[in-house]
PDB file of N, CA and C in Angstrom:
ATOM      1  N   UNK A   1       0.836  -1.163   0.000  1.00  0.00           N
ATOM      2  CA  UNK A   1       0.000   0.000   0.000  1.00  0.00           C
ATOM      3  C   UNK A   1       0.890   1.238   0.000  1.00  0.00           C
ATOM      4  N   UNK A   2       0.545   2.360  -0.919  1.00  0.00           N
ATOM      5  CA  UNK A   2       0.879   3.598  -0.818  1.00  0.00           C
ATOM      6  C   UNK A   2      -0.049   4.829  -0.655  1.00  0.00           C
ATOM      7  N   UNK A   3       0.764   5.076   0.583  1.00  0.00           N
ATOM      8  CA  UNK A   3      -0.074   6.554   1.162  1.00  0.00           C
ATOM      9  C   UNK A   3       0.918   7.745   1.218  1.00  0.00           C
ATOM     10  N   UNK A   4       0.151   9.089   0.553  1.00  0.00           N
ATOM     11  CA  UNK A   4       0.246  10.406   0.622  1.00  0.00           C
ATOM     12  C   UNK A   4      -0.070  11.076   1.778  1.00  0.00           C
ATOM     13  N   UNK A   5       0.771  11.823   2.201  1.00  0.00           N
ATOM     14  CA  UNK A   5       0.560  12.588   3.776  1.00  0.00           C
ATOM     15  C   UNK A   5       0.766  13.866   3.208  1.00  0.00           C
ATOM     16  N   UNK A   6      -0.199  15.167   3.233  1.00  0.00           N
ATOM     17  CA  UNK A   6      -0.106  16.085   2.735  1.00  0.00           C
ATOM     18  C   UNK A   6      -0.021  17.696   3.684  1.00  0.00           C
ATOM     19  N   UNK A   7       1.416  17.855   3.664  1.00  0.00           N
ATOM     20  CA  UNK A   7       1.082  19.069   5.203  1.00  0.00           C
ATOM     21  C   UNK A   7       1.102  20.292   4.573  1.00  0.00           C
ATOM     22  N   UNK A   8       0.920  20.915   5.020  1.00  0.00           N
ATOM     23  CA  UNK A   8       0.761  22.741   4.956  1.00  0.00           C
ATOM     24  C   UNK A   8       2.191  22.768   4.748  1.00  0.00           C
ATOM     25  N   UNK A   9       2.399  24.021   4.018  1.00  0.00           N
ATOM     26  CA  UNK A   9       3.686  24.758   4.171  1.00  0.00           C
ATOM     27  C   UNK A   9       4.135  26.111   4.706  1.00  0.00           C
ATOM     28  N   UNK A  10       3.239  25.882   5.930  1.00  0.00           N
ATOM     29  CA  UNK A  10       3.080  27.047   6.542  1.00  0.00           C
ATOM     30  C   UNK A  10       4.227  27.267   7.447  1.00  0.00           C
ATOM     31  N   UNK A  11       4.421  25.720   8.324  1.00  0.00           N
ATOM     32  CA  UNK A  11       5.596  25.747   9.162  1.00  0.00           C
ATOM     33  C   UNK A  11       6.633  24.551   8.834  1.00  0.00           C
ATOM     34  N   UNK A  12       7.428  23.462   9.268  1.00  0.00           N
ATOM     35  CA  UNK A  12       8.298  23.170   8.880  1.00  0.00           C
ATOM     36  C   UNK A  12       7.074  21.821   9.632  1.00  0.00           C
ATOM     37  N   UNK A  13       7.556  20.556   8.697  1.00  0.00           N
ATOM     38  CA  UNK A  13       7.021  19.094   9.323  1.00  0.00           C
ATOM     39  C   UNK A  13       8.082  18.137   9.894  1.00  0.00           C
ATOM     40  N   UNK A  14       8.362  17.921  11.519  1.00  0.00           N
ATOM     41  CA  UNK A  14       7.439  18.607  12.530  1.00  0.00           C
ATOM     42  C   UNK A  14       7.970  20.189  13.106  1.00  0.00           C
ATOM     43  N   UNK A  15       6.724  20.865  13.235  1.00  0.00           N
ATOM     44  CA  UNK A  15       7.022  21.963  13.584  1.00  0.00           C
ATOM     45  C   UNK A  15       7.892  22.298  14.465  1.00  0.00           C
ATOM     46  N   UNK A  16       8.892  23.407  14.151  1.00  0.00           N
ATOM     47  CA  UNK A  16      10.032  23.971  15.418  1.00  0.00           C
ATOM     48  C   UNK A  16       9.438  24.828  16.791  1.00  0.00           C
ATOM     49  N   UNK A  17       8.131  25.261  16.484  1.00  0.00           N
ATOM     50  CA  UNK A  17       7.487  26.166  17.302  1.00  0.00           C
ATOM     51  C   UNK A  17       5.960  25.553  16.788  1.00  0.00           C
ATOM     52  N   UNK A  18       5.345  26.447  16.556  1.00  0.00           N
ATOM     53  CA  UNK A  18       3.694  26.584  16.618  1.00  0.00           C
ATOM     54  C   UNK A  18       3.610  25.444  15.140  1.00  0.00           C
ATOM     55  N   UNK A  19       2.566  25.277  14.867  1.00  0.00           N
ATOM     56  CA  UNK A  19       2.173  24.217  14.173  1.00  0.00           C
ATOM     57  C   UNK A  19       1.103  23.038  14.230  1.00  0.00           C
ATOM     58  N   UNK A  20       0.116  23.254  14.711  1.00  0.00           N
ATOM     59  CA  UNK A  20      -0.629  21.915  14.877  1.00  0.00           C
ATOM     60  C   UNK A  20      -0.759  21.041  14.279  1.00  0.00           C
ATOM     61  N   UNK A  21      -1.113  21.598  12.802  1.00  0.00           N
ATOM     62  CA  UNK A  21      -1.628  20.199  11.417  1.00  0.00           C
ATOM     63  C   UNK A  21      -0.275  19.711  10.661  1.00  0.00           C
ATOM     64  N   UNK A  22       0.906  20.651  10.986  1.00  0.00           N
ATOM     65  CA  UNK A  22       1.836  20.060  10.497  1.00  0.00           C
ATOM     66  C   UNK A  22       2.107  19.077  11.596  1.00  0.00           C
ATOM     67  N   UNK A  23       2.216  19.048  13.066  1.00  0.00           N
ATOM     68  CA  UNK A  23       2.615  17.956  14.054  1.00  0.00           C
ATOM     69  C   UNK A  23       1.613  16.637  13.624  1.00  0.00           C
ATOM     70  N   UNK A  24       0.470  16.875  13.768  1.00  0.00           N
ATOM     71  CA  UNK A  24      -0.754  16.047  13.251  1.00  0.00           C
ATOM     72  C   UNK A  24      -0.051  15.069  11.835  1.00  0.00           C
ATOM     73  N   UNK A  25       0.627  15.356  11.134  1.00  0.00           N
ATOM     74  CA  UNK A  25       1.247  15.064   9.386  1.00  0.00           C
ATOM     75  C   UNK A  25       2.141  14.693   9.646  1.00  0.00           C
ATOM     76  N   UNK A  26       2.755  15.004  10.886  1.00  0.00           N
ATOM     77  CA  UNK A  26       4.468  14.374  11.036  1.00  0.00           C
ATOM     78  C   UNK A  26       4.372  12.824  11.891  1.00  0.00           C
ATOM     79  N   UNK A  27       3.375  13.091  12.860  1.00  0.00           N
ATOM     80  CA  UNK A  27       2.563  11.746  13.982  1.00  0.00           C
ATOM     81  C   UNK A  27       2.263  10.616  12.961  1.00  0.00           C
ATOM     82  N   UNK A  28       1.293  11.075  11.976  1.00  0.00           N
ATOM     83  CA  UNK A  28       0.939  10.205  10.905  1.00  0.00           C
ATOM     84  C   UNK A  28       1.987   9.168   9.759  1.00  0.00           C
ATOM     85  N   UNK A  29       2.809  10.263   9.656  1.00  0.00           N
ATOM     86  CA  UNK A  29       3.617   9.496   8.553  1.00  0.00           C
ATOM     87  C   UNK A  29       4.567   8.780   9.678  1.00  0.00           C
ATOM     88  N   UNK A  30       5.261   9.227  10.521  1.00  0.00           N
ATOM     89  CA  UNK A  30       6.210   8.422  11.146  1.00  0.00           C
ATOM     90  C   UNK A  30       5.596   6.930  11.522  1.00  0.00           C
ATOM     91  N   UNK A  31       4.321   7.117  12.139  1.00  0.00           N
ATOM     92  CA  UNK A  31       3.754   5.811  12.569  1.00  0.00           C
ATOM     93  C   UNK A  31       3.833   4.805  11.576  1.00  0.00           C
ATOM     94  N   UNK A  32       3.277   5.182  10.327  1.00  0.00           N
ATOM     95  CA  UNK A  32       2.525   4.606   8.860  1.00  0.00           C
ATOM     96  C   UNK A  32       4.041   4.342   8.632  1.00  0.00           C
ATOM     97  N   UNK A  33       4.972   5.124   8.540  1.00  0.00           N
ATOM     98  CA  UNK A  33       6.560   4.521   8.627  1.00  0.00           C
ATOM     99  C   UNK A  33       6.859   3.086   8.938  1.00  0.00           C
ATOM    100  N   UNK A  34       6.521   3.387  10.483  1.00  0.00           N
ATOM    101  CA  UNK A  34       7.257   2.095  11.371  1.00  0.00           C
ATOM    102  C   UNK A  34       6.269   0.872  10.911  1.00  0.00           C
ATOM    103  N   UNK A  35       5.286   1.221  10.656  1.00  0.00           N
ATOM    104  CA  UNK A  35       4.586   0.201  10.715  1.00  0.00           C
ATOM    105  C   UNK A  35       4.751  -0.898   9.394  1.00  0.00           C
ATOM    106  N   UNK A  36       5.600   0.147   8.499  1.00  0.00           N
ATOM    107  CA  UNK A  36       6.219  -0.475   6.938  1.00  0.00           C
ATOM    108  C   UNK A  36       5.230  -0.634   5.653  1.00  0.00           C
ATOM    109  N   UNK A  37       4.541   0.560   6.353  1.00  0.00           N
ATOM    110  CA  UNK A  37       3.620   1.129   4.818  1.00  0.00           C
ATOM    111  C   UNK A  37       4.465   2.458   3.925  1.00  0.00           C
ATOM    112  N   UNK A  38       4.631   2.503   2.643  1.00  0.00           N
ATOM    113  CA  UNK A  38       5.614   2.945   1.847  1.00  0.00           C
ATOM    114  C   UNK A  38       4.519   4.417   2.003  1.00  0.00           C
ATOM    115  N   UNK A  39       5.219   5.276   2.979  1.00  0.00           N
ATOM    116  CA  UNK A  39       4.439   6.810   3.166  1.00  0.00           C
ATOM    117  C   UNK A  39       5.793   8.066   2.122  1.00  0.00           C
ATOM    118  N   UNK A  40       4.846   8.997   1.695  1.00  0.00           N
ATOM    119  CA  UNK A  40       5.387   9.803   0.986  1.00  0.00           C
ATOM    120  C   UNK A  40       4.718  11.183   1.706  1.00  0.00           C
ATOM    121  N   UNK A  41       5.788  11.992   2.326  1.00  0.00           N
ATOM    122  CA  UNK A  41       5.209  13.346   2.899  1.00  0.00           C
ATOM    123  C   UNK A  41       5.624  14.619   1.935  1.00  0.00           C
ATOM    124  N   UNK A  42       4.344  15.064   1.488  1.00  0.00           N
ATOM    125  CA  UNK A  42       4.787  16.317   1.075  1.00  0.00           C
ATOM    126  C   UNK A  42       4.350  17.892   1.990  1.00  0.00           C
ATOM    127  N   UNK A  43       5.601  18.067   1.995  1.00  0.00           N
ATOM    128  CA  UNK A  43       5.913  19.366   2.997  1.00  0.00           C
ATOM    129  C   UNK A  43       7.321  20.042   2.280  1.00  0.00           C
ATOM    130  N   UNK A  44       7.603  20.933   3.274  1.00  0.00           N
ATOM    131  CA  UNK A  44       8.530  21.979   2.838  1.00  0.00           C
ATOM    132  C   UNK A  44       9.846  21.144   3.058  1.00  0.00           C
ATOM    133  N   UNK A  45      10.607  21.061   1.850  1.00  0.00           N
ATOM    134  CA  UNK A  45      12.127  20.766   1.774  1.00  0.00           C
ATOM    135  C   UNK A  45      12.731  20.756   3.103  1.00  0.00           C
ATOM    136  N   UNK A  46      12.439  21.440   3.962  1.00  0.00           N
ATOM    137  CA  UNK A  46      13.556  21.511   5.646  1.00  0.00           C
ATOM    138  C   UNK A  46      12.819  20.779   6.120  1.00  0.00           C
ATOM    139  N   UNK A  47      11.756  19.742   5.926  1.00  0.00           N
ATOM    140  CA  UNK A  47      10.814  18.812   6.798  1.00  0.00           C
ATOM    141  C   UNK A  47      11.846  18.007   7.167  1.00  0.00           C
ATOM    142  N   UNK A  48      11.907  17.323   8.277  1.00  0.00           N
ATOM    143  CA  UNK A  48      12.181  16.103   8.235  1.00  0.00           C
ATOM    144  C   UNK A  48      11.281  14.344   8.720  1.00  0.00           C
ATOM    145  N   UNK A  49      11.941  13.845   8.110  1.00  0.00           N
ATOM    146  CA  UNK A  49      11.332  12.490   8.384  1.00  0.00           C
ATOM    147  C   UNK A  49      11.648  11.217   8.575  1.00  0.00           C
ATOM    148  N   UNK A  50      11.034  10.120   8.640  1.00  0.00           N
ATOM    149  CA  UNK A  50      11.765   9.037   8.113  1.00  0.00           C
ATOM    150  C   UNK A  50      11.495   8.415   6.773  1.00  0.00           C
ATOM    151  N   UNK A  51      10.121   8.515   6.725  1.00  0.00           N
ATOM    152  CA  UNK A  51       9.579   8.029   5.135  1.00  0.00           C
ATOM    153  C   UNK A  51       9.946   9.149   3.660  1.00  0.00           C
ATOM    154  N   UNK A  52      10.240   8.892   2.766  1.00  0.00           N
ATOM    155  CA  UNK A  52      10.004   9.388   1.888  1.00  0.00           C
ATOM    156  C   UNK A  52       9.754  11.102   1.552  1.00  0.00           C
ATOM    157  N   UNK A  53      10.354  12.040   1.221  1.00  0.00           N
ATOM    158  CA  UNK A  53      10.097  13.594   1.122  1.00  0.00           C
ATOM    159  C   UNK A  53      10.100  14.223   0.077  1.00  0.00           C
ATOM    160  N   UNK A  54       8.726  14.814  -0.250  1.00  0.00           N
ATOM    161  CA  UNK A  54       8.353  15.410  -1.840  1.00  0.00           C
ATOM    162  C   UNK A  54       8.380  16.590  -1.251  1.00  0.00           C
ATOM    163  N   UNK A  55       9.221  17.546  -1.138  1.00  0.00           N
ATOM    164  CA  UNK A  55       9.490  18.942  -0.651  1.00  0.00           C
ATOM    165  C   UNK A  55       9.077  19.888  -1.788  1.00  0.00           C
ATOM    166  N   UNK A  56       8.200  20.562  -1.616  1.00  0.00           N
ATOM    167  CA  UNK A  56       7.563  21.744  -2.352  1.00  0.00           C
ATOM    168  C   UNK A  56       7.547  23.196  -2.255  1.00  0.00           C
ATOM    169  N   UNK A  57       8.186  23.439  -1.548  1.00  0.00           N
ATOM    170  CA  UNK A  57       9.016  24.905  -1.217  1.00  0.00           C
ATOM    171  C   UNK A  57      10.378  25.004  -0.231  1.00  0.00           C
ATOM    172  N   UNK A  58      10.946  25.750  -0.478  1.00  0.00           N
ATOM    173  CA  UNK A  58      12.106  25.778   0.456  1.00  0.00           C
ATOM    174  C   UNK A  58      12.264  25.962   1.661  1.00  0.00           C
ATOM    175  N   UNK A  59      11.805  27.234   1.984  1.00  0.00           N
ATOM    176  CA  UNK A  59      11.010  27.072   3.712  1.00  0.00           C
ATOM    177  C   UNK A  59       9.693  27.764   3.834  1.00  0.00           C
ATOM    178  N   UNK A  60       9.420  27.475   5.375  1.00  0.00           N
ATOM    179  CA  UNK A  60       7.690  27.696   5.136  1.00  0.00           C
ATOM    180  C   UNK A  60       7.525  28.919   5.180  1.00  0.00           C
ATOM    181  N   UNK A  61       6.385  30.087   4.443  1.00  0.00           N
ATOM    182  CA  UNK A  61       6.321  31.040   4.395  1.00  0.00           C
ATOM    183  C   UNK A  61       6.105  31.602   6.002  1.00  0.00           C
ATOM    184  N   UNK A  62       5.566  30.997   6.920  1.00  0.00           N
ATOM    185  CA  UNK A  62       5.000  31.470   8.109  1.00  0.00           C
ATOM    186  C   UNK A  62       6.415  32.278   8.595  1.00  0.00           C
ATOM    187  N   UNK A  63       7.875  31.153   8.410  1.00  0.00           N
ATOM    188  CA  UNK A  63       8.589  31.831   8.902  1.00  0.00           C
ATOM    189  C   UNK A  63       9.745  33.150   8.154  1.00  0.00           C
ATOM    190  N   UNK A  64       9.133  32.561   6.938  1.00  0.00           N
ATOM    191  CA  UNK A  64      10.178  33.508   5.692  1.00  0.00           C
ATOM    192  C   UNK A  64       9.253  35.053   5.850  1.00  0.00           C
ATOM    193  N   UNK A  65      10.056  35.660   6.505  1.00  0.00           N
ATOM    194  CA  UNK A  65       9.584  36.729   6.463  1.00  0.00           C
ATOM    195  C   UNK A  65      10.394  38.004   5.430  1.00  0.00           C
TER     196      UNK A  65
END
C-alpha cells in the first residue's frame, strides 16, 4: 500500500514552534513509517522524516519573512 501525507507549508514538518496540522502530518507518517507502509510526505524541503520527502518549497512562508 501507498499513502500520501499532505502538510501545509506554513511551518516546517514537525514543527520547530507553533504548528498543529503540520505535528498532526508528522505523527501520521512516522507511525505509517514504522509500521512499513511505503508513506510519501509532502511538505517543505527543511521537513524532516523518516519516510520518503516530496518537498515543495524551500522554507515555510509562516517563517520567511
Amino acid at each position: 500500500m501507498k499513502v500520501a501525507i499532505l502538510s501545509s507549508i506554513a511551518w516546517r514538518t514537525p514543527p520547530l514552534q507553533y504548528g498543529p496540522r503540520e505535528q498532526i502530518a508528522s505523527y501520521q507518517t512516522e507511525g505509517l513509517h514504522e509500521k512499513g507502509v511505503d508513506v510519501t510526505l509532502f511538505a517543505t524541503r527543511d521537513s524532516v522524516t523518516k519516510a520518503r520527502l516530496d518537498g515543495t518549497s524551500d522554507s515555510p512562508y509562516a517563517e520567511d519573512r
